[in-house]
C-alpha atoms as a PDB file:
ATOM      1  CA  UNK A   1     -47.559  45.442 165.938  1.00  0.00           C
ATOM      2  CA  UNK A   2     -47.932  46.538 162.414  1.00  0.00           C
ATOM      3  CA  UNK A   3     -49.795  49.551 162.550  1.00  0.00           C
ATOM      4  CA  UNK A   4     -53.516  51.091 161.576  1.00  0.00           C
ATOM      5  CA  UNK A   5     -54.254  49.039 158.191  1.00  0.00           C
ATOM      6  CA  UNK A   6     -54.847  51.481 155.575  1.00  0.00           C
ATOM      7  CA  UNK A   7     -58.424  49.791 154.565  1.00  0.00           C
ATOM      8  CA  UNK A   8     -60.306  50.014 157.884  1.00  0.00           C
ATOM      9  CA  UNK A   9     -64.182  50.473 157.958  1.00  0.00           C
ATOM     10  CA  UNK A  10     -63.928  53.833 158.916  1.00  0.00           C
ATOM     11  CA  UNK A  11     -61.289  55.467 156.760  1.00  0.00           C
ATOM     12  CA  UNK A  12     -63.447  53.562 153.815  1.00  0.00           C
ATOM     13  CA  UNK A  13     -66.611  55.562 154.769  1.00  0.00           C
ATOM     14  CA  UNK A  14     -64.465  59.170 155.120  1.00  0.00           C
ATOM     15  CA  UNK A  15     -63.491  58.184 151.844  1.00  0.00           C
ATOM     16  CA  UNK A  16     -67.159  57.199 150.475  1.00  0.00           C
ATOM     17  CA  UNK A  17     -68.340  60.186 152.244  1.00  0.00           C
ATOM     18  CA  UNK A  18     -65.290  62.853 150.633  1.00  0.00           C
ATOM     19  CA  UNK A  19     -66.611  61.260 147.177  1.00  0.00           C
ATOM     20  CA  UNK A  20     -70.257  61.894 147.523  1.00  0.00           C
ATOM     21  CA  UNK A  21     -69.740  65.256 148.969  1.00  0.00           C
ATOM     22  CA  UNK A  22     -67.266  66.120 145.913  1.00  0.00           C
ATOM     23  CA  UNK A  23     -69.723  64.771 143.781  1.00  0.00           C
ATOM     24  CA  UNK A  24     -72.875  66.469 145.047  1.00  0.00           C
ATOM     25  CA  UNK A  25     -71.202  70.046 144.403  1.00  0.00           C
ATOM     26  CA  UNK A  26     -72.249  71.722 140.685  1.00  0.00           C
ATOM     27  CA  UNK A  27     -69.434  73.185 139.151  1.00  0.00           C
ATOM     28  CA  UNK A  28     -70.120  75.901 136.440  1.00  0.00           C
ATOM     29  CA  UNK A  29     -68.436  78.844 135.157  1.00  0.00           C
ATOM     30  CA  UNK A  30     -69.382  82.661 135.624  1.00  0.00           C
ATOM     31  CA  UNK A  31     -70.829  82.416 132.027  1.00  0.00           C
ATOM     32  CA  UNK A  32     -72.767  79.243 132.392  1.00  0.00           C
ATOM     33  CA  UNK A  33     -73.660  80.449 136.004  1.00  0.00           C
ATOM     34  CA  UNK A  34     -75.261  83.604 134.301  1.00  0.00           C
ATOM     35  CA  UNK A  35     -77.344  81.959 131.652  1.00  0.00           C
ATOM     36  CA  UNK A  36     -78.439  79.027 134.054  1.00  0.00           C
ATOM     37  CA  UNK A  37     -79.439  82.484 136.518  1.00  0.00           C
ATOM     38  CA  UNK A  38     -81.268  84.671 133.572  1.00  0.00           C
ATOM     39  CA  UNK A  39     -83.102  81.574 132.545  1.00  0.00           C
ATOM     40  CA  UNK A  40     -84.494  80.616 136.291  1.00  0.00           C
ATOM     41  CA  UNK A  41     -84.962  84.339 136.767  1.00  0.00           C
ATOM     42  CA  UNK A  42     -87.905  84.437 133.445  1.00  0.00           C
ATOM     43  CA  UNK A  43     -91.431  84.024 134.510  1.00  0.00           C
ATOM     44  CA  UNK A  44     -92.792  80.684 134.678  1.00  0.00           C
ATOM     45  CA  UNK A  45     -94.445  79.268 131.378  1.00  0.00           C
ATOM     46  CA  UNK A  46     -98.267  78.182 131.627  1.00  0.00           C
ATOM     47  CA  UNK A  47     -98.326  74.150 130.081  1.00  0.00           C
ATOM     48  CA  UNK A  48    -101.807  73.699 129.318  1.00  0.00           C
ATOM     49  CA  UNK A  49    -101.297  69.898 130.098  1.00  0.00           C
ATOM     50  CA  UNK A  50     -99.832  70.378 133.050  1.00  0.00           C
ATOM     51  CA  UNK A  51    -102.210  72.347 134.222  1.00  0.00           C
ATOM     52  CA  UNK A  52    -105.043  70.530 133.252  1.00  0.00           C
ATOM     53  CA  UNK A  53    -102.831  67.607 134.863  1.00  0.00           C
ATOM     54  CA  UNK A  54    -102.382  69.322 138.190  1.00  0.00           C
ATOM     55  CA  UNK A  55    -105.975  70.286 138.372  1.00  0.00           C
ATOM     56  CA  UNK A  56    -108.001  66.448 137.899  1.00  0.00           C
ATOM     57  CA  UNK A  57    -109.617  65.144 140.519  1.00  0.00           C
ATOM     58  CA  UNK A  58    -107.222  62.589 142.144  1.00  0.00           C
ATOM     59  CA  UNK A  59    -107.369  59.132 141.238  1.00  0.00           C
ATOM     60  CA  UNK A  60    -105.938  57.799 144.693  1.00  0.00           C
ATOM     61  CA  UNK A  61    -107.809  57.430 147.836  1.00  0.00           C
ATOM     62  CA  UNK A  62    -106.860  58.180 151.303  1.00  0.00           C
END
């Protein structure tokens, strides 16, 4: 009678969907891109604290 309203469920989800999708995606320039690369690309650093950290014995229990 008077058409598909324009605020149905569904079309609200595409939409909800197209915005978390758009908003998920990491937009950077070539330059930016190349420092963010060179920088991941260095060798790890050694944190004493988290290494002391990551070697305690666990305070949970199974």
């Amino acid at each position: 009678m008077y058409g598909r309203p324009p605020y149905t469920a569904s079309t609200l989800v595409e939409r909800a969907q197209e915005v978390i999708q758009r908003d998920r995606r990491l937009r950077v320039d070539a330059i930016r891109l190349d420092a963010f690369v060179e920088v991941m690309d260095r060798p790890p650093r050694s944190v004493a604290e988290l290494r002391d950290l990551l070697t305690r014995e666990t305070v949970f229990v199974d």
